[in-house]
C-alpha atoms as a PDB file:
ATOM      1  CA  UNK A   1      -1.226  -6.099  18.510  1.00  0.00           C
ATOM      2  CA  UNK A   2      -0.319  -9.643  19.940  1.00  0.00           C
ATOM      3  CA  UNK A   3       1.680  -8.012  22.597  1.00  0.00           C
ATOM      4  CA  UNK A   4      -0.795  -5.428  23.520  1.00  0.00           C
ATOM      5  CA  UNK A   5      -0.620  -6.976  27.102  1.00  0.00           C
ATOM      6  CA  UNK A   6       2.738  -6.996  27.696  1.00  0.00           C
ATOM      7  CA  UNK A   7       3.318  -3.946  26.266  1.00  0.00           C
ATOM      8  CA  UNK A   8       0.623  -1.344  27.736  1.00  0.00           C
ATOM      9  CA  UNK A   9       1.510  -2.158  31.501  1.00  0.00           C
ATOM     10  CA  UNK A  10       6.023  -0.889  30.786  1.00  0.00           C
ATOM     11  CA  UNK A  11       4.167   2.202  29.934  1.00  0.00           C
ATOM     12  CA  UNK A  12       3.567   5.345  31.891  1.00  0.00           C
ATOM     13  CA  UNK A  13       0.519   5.793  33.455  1.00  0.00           C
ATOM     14  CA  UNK A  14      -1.828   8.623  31.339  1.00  0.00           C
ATOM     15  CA  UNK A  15      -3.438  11.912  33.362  1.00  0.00           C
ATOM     16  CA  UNK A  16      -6.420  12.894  31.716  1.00  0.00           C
ATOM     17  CA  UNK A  17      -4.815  16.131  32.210  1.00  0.00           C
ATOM     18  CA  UNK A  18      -2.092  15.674  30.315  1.00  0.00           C
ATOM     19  CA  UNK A  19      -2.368  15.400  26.662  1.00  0.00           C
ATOM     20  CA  UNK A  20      -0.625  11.827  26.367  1.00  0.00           C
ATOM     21  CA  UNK A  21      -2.708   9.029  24.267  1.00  0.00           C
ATOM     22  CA  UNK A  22      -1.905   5.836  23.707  1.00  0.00           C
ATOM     23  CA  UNK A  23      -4.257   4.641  21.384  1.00  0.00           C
ATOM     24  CA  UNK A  24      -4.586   0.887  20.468  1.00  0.00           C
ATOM     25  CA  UNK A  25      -5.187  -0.516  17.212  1.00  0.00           C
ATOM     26  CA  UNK A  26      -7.858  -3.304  17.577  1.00  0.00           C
ATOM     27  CA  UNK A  27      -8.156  -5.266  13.817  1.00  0.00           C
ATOM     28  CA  UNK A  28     -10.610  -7.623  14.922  1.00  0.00           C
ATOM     29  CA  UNK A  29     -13.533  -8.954  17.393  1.00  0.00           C
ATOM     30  CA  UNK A  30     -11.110 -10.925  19.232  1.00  0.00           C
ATOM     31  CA  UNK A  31      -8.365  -7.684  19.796  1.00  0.00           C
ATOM     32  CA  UNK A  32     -11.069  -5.592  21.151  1.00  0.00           C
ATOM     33  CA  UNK A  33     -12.105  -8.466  23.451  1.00  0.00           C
ATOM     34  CA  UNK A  34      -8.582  -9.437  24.140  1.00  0.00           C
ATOM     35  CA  UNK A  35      -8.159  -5.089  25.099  1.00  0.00           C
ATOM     36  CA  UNK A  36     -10.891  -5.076  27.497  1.00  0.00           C
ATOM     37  CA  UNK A  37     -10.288  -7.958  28.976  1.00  0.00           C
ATOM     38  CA  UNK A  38      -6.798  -6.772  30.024  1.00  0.00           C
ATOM     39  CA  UNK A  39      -8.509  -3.227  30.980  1.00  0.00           C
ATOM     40  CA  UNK A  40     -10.881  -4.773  33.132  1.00  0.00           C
ATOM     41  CA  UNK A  41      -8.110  -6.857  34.584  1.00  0.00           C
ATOM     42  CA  UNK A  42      -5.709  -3.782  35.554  1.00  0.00           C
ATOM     43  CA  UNK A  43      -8.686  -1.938  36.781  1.00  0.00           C
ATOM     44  CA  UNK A  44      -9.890  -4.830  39.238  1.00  0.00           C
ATOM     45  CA  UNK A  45      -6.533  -4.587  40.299  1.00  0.00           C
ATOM     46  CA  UNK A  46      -6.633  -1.254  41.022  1.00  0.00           C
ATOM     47  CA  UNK A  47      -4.257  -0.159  38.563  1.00  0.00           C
ATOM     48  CA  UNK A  48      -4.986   2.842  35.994  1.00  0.00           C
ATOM     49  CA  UNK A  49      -6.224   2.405  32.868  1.00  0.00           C
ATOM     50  CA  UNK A  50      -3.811   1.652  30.345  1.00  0.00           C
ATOM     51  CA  UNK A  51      -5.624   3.309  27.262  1.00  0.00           C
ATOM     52  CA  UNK A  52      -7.628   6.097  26.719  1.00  0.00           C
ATOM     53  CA  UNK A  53      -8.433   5.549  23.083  1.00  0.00           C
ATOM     54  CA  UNK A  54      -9.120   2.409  20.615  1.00  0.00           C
ATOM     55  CA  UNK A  55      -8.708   2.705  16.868  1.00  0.00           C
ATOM     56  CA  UNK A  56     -10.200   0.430  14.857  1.00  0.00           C
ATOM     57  CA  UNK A  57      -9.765  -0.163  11.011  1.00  0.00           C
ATOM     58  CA  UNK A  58     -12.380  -1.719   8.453  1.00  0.00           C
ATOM     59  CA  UNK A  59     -11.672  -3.488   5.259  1.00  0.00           C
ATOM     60  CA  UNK A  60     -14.770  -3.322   2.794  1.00  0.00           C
ATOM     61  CA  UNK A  61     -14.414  -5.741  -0.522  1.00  0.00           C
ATOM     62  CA  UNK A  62     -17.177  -6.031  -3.050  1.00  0.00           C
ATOM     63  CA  UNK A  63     -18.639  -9.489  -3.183  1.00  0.00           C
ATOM     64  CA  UNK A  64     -21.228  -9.339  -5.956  1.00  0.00           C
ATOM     65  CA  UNK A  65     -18.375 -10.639  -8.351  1.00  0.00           C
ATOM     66  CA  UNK A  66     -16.950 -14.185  -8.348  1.00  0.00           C
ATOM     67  CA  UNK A  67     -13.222 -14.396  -7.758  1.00  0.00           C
ATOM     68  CA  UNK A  68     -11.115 -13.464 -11.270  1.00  0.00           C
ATOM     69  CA  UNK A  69     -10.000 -17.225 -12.318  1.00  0.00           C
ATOM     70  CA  UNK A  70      -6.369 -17.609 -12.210  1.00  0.00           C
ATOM     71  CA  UNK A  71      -4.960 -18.977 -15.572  1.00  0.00           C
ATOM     72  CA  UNK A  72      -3.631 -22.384 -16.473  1.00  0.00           C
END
């Protein structure tokens, strides 16, 4: 994920006729900021895109219950 940009540009440029995805994994705000950032980058540049698909994850915890105590 923290070479995202250095990574997506070595590889081959997708056809949306082809059935080639490179999907990236975005854990946070800041990666899916950081992702089109770099998108809107390569495409002012007149470059293809360099994803066609962005996976995100989500962690759910329960916070109604104080943390367990740790023993002494």
């Amino acid at each position: 994920m923290a070479d995202t940009a250095s990574l997506l540009p070595r590889l081959r440029p997708f056809d949306n006729s082809q059935e080639v995805y490179y999907p990236v994994l975005v854990p946070n705000m800041r990666g899916l900021e950081n992702l089109l950032k770099l998108e809107d980058e390569n495409e002012k540049a007149g470059r293809p895109r360099l994803t066609n698909e962005i996976a995100s994850f989500v962690a759910a915890s329960d916070v109604s219950h104080p943390p367990i105590a740790k023993p002494h």
